[in-house]
N, C-alpha and C. Protein backbone atom coordinates (compact mmCIF):
# COMPACT_ATOMS: atom_id res chain seq x y z
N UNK A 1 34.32 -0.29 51.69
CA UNK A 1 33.73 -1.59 51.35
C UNK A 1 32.25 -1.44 51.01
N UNK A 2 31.98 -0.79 52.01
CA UNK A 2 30.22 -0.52 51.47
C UNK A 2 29.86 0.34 50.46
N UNK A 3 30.52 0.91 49.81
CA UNK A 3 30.35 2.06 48.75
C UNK A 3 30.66 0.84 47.70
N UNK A 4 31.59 0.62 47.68
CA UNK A 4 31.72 -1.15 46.63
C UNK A 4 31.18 -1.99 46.63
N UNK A 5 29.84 -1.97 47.13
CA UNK A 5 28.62 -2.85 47.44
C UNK A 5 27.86 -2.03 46.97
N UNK A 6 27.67 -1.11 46.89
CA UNK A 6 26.66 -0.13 46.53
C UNK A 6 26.62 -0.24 45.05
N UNK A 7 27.88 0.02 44.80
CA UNK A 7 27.84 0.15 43.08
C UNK A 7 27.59 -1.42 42.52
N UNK A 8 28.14 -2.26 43.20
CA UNK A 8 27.88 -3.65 42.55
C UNK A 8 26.40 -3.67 42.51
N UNK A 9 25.59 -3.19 43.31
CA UNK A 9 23.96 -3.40 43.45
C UNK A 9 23.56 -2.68 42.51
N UNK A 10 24.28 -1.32 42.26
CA UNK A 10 24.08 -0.75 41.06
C UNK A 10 23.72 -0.96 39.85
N UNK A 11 24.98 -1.56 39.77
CA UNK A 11 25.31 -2.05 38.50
C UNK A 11 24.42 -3.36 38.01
N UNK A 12 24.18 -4.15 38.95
CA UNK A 12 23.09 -5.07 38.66
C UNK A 12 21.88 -4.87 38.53
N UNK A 13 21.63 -3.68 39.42
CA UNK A 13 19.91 -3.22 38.93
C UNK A 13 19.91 -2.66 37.80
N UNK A 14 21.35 -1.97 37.33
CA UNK A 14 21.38 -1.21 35.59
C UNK A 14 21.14 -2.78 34.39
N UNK A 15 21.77 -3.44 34.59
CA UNK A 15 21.72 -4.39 33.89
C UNK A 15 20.80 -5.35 33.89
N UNK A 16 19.95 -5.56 34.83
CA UNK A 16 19.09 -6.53 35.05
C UNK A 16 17.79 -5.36 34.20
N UNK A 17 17.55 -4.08 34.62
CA UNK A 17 16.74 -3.56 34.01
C UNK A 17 16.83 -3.37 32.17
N UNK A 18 18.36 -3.29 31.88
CA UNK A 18 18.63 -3.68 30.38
C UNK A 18 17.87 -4.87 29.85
N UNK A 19 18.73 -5.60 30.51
CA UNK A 19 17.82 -7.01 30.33
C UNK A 19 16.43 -7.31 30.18
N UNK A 20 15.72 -6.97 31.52
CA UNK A 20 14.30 -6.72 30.72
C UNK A 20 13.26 -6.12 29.80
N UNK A 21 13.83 -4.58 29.51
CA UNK A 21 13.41 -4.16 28.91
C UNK A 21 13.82 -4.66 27.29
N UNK A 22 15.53 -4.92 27.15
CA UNK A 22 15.56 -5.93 26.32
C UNK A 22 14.65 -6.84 25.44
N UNK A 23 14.63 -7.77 26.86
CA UNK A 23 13.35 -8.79 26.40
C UNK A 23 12.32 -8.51 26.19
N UNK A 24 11.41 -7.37 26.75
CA UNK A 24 10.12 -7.09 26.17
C UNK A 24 9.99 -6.86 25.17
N UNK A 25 11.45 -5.77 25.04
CA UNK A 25 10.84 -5.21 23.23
C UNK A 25 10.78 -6.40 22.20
N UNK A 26 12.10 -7.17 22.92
CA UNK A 26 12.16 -8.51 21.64
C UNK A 26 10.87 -9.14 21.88
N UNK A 27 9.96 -9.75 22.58
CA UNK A 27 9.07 -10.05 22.51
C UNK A 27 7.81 -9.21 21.92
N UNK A 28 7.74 -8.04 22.49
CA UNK A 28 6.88 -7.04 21.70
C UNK A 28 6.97 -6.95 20.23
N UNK A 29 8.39 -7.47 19.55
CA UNK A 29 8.72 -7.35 18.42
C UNK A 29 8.61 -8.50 17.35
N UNK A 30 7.92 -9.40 18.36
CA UNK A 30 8.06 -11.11 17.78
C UNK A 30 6.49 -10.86 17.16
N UNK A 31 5.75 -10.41 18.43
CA UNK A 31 4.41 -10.09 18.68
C UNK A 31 3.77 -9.46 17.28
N UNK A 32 4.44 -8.43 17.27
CA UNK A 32 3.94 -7.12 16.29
C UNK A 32 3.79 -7.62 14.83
N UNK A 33 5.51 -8.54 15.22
CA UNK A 33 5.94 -9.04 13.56
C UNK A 33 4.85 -10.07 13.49
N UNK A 34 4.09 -11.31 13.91
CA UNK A 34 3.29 -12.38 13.67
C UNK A 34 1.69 -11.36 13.38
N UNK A 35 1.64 -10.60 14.43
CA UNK A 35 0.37 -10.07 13.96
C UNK A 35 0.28 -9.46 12.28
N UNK A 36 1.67 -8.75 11.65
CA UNK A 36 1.80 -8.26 10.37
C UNK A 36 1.28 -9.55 9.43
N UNK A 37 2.07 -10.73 10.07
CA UNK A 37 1.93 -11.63 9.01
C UNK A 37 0.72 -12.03 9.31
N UNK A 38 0.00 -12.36 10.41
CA UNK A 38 -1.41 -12.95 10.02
C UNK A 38 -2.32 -12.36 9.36
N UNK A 39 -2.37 -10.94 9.67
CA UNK A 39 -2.97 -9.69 8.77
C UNK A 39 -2.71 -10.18 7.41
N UNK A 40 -1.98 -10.28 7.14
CA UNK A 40 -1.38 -10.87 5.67
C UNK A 40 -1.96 -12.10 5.11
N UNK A 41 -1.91 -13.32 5.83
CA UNK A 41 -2.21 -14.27 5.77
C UNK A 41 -4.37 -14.19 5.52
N UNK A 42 -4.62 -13.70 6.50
CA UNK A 42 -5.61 -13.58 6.25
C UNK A 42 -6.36 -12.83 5.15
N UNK A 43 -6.00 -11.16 4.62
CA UNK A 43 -6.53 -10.96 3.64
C UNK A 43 -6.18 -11.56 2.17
N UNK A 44 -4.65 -12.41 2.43
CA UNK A 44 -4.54 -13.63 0.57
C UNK A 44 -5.68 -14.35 1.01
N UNK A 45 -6.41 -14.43 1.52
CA UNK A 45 -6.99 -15.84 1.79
C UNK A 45 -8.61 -15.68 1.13
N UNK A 46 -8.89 -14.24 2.14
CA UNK A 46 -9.93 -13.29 1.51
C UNK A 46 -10.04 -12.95 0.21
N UNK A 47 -8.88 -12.40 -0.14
CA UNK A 47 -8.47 -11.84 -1.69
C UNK A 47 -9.20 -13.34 -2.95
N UNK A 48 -9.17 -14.53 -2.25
CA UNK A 48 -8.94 -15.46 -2.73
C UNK A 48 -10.54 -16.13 -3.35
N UNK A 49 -11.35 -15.76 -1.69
CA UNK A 49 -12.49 -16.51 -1.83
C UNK A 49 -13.49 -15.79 -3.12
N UNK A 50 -13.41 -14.79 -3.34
CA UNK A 50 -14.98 -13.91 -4.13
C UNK A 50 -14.52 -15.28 -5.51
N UNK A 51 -13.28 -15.26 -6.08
CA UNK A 51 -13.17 -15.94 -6.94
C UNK A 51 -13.53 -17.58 -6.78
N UNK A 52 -13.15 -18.16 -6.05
CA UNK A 52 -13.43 -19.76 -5.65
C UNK A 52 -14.88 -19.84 -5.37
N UNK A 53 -15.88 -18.76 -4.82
CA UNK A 53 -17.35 -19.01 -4.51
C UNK A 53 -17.72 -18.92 -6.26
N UNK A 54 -17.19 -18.15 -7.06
CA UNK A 54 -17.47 -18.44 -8.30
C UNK A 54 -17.19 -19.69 -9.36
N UNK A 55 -16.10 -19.96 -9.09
CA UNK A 55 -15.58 -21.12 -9.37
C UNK A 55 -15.98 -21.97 -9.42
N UNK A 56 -16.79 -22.07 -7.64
CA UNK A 56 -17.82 -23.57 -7.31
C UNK A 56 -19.08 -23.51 -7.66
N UNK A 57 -19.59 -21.85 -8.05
CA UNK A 57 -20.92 -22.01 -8.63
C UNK A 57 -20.93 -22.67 -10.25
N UNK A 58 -19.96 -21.69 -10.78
CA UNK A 58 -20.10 -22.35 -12.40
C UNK A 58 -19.94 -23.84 -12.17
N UNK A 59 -19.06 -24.64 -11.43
CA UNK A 59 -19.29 -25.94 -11.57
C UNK A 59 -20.61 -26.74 -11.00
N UNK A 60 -21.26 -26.54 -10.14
CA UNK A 60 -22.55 -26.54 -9.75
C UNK A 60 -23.63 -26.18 -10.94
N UNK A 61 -23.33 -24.97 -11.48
CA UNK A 61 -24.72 -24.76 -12.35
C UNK A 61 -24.29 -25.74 -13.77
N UNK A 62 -22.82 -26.33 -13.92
CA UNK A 62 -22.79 -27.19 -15.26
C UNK A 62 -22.45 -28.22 -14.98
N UNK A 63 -22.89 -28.52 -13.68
CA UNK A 63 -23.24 -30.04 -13.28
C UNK A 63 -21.58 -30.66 -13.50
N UNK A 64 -20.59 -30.48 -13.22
CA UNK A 64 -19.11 -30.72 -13.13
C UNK A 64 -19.14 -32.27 -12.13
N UNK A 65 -18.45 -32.92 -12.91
CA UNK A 65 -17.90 -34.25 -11.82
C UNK A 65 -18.14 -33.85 -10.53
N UNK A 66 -18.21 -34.87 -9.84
CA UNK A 66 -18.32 -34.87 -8.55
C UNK A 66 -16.96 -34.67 -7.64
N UNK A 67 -16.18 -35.17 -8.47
CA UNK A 67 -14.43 -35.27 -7.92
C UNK A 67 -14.48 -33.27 -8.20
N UNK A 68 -14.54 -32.71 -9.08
CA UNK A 68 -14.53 -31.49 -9.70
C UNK A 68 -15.25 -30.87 -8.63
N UNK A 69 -16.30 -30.88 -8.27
CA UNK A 69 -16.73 -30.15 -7.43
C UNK A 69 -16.08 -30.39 -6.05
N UNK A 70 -15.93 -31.52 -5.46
CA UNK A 70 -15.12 -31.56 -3.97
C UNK A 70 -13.75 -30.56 -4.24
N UNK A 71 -13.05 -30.54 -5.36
CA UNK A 71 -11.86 -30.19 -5.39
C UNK A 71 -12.26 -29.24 -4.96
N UNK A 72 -12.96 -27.62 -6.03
CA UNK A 72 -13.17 -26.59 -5.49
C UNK A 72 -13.79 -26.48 -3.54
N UNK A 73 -14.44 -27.31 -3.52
CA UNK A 73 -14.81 -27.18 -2.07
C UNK A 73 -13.96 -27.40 -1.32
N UNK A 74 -12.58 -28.46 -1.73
CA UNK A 74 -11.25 -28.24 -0.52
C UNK A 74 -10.32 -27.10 -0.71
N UNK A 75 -10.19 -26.37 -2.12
CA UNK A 75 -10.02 -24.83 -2.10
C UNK A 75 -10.71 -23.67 -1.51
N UNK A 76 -11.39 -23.81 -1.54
CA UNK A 76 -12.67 -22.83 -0.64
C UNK A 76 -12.64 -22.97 0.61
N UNK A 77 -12.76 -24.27 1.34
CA UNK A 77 -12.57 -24.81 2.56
C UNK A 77 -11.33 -24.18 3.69
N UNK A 78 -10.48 -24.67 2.19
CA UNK A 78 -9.10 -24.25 2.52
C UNK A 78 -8.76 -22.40 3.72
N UNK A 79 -9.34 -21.85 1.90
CA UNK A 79 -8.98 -20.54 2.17
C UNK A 79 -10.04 -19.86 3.66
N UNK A 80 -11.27 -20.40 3.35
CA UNK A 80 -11.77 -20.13 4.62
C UNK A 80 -11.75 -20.24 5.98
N UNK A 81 -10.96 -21.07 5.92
CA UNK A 81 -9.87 -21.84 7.82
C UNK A 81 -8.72 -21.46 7.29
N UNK A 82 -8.03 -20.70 6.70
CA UNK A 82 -6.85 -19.64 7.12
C UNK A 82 -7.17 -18.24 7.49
N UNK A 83 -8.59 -17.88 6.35
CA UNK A 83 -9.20 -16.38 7.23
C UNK A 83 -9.99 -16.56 8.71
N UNK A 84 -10.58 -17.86 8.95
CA UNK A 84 -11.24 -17.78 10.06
C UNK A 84 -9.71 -17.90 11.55
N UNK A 85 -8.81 -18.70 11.09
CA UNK A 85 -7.53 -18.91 12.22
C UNK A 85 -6.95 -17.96 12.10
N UNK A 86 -6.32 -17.11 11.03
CA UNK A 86 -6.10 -15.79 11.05
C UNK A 86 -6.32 -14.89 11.89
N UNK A 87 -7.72 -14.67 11.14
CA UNK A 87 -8.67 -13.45 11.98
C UNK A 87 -8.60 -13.94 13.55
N UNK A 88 -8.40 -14.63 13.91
CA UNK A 88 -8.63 -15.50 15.39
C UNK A 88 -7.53 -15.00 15.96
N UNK A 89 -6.06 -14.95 15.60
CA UNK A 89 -5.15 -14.54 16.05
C UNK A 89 -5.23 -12.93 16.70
N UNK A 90 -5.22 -12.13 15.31
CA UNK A 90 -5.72 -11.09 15.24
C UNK A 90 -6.66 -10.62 16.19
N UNK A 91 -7.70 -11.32 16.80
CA UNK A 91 -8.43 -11.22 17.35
C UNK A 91 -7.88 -11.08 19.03
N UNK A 92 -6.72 -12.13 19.19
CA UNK A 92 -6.03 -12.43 20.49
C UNK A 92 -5.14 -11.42 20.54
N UNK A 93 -4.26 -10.81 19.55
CA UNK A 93 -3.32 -9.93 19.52
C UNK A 93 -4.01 -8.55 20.26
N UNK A 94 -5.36 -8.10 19.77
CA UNK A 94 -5.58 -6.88 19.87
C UNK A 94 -6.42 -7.04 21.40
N UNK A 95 -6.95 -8.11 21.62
CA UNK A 95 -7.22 -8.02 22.81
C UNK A 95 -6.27 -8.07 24.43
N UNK A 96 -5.39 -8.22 23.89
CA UNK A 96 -4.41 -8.14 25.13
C UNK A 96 -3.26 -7.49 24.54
N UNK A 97 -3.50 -6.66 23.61
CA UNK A 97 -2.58 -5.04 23.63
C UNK A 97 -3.31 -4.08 23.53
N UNK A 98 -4.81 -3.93 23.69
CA UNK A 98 -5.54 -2.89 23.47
C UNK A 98 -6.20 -2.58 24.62
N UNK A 99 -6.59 -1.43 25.07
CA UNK A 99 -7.76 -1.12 25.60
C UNK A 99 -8.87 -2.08 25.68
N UNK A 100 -10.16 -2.45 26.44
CA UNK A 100 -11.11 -2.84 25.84
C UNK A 100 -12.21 -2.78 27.03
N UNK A 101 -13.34 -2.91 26.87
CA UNK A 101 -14.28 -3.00 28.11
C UNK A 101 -13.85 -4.11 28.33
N UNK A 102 -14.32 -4.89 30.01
CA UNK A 102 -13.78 -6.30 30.53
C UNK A 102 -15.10 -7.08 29.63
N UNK A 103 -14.82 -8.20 29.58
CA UNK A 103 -15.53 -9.51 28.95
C UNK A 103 -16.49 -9.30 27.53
N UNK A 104 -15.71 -8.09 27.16
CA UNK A 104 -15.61 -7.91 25.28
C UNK A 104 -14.49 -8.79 24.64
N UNK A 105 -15.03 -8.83 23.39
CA UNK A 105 -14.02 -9.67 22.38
C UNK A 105 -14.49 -9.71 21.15
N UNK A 106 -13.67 -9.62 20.17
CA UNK A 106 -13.92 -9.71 18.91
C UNK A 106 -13.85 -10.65 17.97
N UNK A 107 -14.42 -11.90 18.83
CA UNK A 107 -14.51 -12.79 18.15
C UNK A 107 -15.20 -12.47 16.90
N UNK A 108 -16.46 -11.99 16.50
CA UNK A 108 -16.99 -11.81 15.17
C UNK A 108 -16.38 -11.73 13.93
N UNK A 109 -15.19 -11.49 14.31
CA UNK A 109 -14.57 -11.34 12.84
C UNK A 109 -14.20 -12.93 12.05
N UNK A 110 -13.34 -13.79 13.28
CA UNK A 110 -13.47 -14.77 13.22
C UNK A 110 -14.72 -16.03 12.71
N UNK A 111 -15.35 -15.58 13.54
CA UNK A 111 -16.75 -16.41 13.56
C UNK A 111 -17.81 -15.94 12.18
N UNK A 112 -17.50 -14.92 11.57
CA UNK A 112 -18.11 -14.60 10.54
C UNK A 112 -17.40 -15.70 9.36
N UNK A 113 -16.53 -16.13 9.30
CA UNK A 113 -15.49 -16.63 8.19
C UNK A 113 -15.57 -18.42 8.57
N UNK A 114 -15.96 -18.82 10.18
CA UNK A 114 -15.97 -20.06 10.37
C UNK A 114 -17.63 -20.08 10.27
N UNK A 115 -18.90 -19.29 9.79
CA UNK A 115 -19.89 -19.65 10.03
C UNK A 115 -20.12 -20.44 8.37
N UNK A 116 -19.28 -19.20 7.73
CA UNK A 116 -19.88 -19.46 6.05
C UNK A 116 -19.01 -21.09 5.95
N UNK A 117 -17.79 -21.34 6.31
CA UNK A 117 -17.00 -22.30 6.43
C UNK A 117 -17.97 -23.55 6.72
N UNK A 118 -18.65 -23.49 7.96
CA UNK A 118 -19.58 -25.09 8.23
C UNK A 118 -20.32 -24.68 6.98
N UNK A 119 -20.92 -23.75 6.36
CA UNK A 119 -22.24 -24.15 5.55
C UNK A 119 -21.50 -25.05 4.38
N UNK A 120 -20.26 -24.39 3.60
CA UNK A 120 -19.74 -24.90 2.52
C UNK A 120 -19.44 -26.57 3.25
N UNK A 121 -18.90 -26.84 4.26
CA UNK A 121 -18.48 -28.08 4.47
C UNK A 121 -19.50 -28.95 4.94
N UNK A 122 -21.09 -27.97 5.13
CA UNK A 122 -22.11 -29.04 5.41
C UNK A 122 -22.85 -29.18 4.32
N UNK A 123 -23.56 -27.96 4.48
CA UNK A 123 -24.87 -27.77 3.21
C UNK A 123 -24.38 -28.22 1.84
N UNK A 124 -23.12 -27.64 1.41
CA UNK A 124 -22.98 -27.78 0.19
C UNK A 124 -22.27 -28.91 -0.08
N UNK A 125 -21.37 -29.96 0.77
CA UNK A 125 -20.96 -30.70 0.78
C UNK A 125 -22.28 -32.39 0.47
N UNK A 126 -23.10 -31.63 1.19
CA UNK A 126 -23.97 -32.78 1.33
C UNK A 126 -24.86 -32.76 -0.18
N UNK A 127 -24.79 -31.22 -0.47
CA UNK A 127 -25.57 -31.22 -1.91
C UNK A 127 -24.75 -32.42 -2.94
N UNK A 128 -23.66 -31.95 -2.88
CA UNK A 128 -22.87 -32.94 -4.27
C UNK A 128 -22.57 -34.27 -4.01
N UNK A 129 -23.05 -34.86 -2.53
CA UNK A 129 -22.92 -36.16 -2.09
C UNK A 129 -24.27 -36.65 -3.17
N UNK A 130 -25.26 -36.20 -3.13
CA UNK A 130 -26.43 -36.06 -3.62
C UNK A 130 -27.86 -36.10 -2.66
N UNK A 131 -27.55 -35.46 -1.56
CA UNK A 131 -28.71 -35.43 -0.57
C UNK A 131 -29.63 -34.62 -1.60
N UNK A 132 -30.67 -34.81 -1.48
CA UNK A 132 -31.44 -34.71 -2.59
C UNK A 132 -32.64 -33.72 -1.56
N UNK A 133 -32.62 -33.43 -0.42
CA UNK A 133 -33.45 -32.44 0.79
C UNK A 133 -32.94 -31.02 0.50
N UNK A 134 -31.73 -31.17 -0.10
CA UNK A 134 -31.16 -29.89 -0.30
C UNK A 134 -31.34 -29.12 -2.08
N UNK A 135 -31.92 -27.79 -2.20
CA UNK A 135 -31.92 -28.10 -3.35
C UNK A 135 -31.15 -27.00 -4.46
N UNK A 136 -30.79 -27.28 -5.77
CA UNK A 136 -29.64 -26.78 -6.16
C UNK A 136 -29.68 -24.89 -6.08
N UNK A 137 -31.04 -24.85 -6.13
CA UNK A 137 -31.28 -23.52 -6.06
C UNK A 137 -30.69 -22.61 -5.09
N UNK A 138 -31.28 -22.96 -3.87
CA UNK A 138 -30.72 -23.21 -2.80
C UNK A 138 -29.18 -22.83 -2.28
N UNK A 139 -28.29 -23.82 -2.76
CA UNK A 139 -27.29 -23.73 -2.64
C UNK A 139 -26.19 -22.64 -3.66
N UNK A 140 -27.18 -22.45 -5.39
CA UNK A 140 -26.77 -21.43 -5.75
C UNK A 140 -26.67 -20.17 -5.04
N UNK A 141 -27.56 -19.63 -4.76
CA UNK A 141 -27.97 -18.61 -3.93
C UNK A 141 -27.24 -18.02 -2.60
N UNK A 142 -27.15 -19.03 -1.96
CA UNK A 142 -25.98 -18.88 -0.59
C UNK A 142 -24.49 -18.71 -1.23
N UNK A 143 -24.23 -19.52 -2.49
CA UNK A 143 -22.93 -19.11 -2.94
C UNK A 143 -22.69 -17.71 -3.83
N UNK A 144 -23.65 -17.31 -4.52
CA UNK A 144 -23.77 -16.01 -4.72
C UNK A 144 -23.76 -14.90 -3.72
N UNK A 145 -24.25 -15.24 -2.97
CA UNK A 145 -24.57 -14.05 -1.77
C UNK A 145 -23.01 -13.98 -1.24
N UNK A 146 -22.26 -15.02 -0.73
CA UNK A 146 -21.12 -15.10 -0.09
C UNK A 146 -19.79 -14.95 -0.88
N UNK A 147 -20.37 -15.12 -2.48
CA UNK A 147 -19.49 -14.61 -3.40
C UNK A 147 -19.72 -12.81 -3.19
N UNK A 148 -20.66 -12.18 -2.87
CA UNK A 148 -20.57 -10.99 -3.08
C UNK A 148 -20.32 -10.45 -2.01
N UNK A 149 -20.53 -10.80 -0.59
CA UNK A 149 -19.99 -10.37 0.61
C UNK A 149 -18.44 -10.38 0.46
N UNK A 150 -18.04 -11.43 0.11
CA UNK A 150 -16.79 -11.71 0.16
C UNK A 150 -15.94 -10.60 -0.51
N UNK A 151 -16.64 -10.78 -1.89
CA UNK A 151 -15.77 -9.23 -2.82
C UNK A 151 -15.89 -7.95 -1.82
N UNK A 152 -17.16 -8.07 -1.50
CA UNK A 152 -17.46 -6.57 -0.88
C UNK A 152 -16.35 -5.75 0.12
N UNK A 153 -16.54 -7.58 1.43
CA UNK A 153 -14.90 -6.92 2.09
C UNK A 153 -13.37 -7.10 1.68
N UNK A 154 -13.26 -7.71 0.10
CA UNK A 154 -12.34 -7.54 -0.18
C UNK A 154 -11.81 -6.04 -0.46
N UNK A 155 -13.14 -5.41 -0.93
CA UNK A 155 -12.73 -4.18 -1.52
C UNK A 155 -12.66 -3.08 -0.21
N UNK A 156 -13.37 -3.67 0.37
CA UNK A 156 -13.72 -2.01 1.43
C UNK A 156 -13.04 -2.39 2.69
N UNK A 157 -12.61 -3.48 3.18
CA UNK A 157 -11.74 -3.96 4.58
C UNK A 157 -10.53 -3.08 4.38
N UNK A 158 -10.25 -2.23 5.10
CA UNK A 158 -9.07 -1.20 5.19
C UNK A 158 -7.91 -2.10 6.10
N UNK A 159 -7.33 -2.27 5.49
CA UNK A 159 -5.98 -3.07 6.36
C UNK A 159 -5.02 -2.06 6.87
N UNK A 160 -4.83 -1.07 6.39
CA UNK A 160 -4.17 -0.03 7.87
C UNK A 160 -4.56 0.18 8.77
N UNK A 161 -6.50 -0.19 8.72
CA UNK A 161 -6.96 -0.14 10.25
C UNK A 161 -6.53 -1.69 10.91
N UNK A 162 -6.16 -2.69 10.73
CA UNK A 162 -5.88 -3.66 10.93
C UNK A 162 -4.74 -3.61 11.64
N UNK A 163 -3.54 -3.29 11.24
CA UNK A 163 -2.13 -2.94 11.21
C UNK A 163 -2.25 -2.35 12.32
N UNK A 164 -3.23 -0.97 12.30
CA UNK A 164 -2.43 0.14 13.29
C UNK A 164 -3.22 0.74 14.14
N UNK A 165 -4.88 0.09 13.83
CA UNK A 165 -5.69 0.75 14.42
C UNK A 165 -5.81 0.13 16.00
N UNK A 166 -7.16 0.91 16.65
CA UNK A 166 -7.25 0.42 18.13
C UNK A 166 -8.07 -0.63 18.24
N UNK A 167 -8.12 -1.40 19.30
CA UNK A 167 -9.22 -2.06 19.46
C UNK A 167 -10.50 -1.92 19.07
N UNK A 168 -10.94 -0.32 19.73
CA UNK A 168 -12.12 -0.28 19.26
C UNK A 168 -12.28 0.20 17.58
N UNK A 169 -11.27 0.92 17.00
CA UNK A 169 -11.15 1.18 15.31
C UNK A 169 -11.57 -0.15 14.96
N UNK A 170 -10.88 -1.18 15.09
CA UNK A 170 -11.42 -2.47 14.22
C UNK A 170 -12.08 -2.97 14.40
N UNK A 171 -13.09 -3.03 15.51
CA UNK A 171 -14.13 -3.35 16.27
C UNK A 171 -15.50 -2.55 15.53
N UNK A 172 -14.78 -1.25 14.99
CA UNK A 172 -16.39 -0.65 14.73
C UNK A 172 -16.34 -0.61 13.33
N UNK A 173 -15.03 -0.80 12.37
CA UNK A 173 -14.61 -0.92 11.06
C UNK A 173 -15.80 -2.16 10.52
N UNK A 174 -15.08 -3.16 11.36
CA UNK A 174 -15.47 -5.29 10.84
C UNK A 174 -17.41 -4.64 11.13
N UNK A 175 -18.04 -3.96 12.55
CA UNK A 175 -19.39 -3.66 12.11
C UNK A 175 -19.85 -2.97 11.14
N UNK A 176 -19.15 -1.61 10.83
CA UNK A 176 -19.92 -1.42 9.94
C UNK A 176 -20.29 -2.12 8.33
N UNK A 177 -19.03 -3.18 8.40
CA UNK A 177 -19.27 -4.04 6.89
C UNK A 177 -19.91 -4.53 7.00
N UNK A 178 -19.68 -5.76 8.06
CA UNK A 178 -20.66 -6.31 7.95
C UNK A 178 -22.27 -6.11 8.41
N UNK A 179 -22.45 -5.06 8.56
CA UNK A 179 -24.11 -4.26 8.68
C UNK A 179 -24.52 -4.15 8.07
N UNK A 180 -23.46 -3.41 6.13
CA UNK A 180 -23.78 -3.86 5.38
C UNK A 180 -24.38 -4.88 4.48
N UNK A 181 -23.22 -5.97 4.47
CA UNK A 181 -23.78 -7.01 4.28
C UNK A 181 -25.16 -7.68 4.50
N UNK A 182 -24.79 -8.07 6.01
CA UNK A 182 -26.15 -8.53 6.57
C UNK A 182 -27.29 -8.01 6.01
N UNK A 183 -27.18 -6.70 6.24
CA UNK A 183 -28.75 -5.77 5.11
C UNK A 183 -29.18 -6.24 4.50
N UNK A 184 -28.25 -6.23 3.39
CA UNK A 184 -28.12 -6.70 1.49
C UNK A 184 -28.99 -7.60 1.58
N UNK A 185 -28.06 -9.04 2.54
CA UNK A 185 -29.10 -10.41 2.21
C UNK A 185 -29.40 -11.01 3.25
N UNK A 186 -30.71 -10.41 3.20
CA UNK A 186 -31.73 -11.09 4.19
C UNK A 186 -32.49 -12.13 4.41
N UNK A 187 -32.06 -12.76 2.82
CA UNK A 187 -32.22 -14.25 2.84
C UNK A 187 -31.45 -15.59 2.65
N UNK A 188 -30.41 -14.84 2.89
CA UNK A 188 -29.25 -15.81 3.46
C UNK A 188 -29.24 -16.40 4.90
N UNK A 189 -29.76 -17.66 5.40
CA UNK A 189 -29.65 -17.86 6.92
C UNK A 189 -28.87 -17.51 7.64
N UNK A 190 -27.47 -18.23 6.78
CA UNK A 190 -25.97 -17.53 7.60
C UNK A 190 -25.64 -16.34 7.73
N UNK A 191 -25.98 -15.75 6.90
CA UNK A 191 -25.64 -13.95 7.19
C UNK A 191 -26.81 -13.77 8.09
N UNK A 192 -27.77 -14.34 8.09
CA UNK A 192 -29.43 -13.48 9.07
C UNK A 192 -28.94 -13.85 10.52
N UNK A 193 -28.28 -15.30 10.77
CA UNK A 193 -28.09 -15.56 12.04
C UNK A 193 -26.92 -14.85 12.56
N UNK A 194 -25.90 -14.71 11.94
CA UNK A 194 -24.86 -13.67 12.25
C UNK A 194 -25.38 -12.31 12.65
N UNK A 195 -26.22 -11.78 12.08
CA UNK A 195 -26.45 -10.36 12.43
C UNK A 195 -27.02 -10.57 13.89
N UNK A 196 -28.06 -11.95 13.72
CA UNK A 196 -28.69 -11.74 15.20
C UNK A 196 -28.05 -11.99 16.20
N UNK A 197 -26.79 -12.80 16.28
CA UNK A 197 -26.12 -12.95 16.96
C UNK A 197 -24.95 -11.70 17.45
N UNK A 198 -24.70 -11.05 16.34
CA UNK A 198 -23.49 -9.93 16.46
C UNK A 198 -23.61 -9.23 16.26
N UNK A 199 -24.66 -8.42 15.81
CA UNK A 199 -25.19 -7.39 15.24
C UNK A 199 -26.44 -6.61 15.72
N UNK A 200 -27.35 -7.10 15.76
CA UNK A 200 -28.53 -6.81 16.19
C UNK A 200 -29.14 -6.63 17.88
């Protein structure tokens, strides 16, 4: 009788351990798969902006309807709160499957994409209302600069380090671009306050 107790206990610790390991992988596998797609999600979005910061300048420098200009700014808007929620994910994924020092985080990647985001939905929003404190120059300039950051990490953001790299790989990847950047334009507020904040 007790040997037939034995194996029943057996047999349930074999199966109960199926079972969980089961479920992890399926979860590990839900995991892996959403992080692919936000990776995804986020660089169409990227891929997207160098062109739309152009878009909204030519309509800005030829004085385009006012309806014409909001449009591009809810395209731009757009694409910039799918790379900033994106990257955010991304951000959560790698921090609780990676290595990391305690009370690090990589928010920056995020917060680089929601900083340029308020300027377009403040500064430049308020330009084509016609706040008249703001001036067109001004606002050319910040959209140039963020038109060329933008290309920059379109071209040089390595997305296999994204995919496959470690915590700290993408951690020192997203600095060295944007170190770049920041450099370049030093008279961009939003890029100057970013560096001082994340960089410097």
């Amino acid at each position: 009788m007790k040997h037939k107790i034995f194996l029943v206990v057996i047999v349930v610790l074999v199966f109960s351990n199926i079972y969980f390991i089961s479920n992890y992988m399926t979860q590990k596998w839900i995991a892996d798969h959403y992080h692919f797609m936000t990776i995804n999600q986020a660089t169409n979005a990227l891929h997207s902006l160098p062109k739309q910061f152009d878009e909204l300048s030519t309509a800005i420098l030829h004085d385009t309807s006012t309806e014409d200009q909001f449009m591009k700014i809810a395209d731009l808007s757009s694409s910039l709160a799918t790379a900033e929620n994106s990257f955010s994910y991304v951000n959560i994924y790698l921090s609780h499957s990676m290595p990391r020092t305690i009370g690090d985080s990589m928010g920056e990647i995020s917060t680089f994409f929601r900083d340029i985001h308020l300027y377009v939905n403040g500064q430049i929003r308020r330009y084509v209302t016609g706040d008249e404190t703001i001036s067109r120059e001004d606002i050319l300039y910040h959209i140039d600069t963020f038109h060329q950051a933008t290309e920059y990490l379109k071209e040089h953001l390595d997305e296999d380090i994204l995919y496959e790299g470690t915590y700290d790989n993408v951690k020192n990847h997203w600095s060295i671009l944007t170190d770049e950047i920041t450099t370049e334009f030093t008279n961009n507020d939003v890029l100057t306050r970013y560096r001082e904040w994340w960089i410097d």
